[in-house]
C-alpha atoms as a PDB file:
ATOM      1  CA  UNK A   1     -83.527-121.794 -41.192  1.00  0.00           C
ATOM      2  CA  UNK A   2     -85.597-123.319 -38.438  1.00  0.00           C
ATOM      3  CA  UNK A   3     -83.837-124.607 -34.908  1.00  0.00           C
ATOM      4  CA  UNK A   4     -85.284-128.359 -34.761  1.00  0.00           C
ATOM      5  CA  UNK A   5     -83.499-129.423 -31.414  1.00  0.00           C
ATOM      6  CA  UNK A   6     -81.637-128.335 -28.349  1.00  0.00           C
ATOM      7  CA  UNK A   7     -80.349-131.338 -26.623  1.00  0.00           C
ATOM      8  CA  UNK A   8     -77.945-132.185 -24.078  1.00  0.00           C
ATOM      9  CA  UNK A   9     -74.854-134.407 -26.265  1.00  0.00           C
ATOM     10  CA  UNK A  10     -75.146-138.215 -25.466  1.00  0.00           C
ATOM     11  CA  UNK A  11     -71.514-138.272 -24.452  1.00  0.00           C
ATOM     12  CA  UNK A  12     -70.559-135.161 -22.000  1.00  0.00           C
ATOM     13  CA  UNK A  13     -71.762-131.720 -21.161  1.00  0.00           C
ATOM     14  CA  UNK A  14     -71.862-129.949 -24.445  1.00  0.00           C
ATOM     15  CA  UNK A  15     -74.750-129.346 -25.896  1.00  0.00           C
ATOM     16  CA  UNK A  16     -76.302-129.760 -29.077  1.00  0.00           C
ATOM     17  CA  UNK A  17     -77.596-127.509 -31.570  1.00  0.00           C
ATOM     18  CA  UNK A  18     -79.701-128.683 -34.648  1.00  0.00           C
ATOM     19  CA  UNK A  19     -80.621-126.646 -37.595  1.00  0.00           C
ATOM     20  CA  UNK A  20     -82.368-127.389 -40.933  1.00  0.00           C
ATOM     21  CA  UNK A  21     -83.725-125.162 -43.868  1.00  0.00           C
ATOM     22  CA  UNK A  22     -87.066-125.907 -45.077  1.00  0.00           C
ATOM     23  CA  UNK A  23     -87.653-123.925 -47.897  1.00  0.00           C
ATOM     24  CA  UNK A  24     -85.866-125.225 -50.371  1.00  0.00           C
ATOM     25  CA  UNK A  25     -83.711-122.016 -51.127  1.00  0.00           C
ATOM     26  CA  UNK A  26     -79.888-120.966 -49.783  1.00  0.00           C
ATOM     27  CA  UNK A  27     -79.935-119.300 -46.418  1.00  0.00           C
ATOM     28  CA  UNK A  28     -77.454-117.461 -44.195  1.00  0.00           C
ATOM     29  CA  UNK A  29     -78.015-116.889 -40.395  1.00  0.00           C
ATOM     30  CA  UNK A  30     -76.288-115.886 -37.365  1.00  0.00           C
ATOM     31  CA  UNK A  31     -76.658-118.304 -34.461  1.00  0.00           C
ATOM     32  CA  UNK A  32     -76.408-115.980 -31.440  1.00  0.00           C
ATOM     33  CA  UNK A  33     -75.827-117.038 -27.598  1.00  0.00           C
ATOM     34  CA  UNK A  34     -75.655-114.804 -24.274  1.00  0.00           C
ATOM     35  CA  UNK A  35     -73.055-117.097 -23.390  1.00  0.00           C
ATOM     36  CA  UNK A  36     -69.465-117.193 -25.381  1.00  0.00           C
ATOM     37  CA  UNK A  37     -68.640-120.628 -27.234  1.00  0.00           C
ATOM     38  CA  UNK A  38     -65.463-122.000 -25.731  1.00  0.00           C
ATOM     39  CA  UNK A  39     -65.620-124.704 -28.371  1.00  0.00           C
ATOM     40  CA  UNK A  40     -68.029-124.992 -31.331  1.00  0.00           C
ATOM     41  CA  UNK A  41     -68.010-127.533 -34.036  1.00  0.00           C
ATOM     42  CA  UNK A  42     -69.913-129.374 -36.627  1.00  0.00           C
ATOM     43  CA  UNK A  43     -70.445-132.826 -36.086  1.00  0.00           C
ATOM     44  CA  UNK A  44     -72.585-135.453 -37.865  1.00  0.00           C
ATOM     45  CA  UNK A  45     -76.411-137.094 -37.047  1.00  0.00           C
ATOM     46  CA  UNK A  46     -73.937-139.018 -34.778  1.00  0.00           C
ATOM     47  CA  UNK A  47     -72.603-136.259 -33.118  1.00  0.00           C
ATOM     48  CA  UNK A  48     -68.748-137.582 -33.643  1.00  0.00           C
ATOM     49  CA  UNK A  49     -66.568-136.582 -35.952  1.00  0.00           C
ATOM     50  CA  UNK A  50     -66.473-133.161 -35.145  1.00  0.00           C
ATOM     51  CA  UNK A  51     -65.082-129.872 -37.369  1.00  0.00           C
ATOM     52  CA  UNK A  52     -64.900-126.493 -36.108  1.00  0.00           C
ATOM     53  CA  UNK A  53     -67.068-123.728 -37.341  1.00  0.00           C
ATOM     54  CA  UNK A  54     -65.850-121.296 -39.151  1.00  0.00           C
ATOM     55  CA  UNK A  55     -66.341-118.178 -38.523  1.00  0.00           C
ATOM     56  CA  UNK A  56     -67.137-115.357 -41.386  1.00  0.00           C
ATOM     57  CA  UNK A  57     -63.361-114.509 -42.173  1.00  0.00           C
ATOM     58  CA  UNK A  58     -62.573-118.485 -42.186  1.00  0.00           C
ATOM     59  CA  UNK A  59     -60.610-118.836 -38.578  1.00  0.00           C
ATOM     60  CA  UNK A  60     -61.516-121.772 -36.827  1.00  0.00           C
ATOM     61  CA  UNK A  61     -64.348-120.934 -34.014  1.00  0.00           C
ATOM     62  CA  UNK A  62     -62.792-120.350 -30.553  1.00  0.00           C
ATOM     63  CA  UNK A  63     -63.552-117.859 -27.391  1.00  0.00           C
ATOM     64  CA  UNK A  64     -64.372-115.440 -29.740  1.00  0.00           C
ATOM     65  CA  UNK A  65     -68.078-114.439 -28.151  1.00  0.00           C
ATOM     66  CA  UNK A  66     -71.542-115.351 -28.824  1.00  0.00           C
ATOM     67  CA  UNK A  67     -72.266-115.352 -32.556  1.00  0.00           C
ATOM     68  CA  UNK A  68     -71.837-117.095 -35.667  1.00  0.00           C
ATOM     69  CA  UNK A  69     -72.775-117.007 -39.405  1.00  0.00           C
ATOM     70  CA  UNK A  70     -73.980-120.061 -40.701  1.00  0.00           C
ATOM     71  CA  UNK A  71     -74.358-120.837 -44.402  1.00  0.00           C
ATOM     72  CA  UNK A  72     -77.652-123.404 -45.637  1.00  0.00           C
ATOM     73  CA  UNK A  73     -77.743-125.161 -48.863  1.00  0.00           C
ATOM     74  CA  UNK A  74     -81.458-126.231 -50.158  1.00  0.00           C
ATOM     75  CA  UNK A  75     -83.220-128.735 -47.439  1.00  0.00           C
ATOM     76  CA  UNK A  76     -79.498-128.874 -45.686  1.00  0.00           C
ATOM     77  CA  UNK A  77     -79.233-130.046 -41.902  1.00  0.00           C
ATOM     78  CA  UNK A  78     -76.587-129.036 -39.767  1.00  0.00           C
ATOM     79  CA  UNK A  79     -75.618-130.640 -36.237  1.00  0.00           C
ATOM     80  CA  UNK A  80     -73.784-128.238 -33.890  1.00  0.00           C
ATOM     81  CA  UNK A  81     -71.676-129.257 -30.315  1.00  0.00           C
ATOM     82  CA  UNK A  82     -71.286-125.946 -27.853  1.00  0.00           C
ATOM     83  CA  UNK A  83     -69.766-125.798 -25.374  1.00  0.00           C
ATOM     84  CA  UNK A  84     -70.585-122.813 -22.586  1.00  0.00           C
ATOM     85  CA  UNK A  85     -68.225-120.680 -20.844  1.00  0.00           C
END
C-alpha cells in the first residue's frame, strides 16, 4: 500500500490522507501518526460523506492515539480526513 497524497481538505483544517494498493493482491497496514487522531474517517474522491474508521476490534475511531489498521482489496483506493490533536 503506497501513500499517493497528503493534502490539506478543500473545506477546513483536516487533512487528507490518500492511500492505494498497487499490486494487485489484499493488503493490511497500520497508518501511524506522532500526533493522536481526534477524528478520523473515510470519505470519498470528494472528500464528503464521511464514515469513521474502524479500528481493529470494530469501535468507531476516536482519541484513541496514533495508529490504525487498514484493510486493501486488489487496486483499492482509500481517502482518509484527520484531524490533529
Amino acid at each position: 500500500v503506497e501513500i499517493e497524497a497528503v493534502k490539506p481538505a478543500e473545506d477546513g483544517e483536516d487533512v487528507i490522507i490518500r492511500l492505494y494498493e498497487p499490486r494487485g493482491t489484499s493488503s493490511s497496514v497500520v497508518l501511524k501518526s506522532r500526533r493522536p487522531w481526534p477524528l478520523l474517517q473515510e470519505v470519498d474522491l470528494l472528500e464528503e460523506n464521511g464514515k469513521p474508521v474502524p479500528r481493529s476490534k470494530g469501535k468507531a475511531a476516536e482519541p484513541f492515539g496514533s495508529q490504525v489498521a487498514l484493510t486493501f482489496g486488489p487496486y483499492q483506493i482509500r481517502t482518509l480526513r484527520a484531524r490533529f490533536a
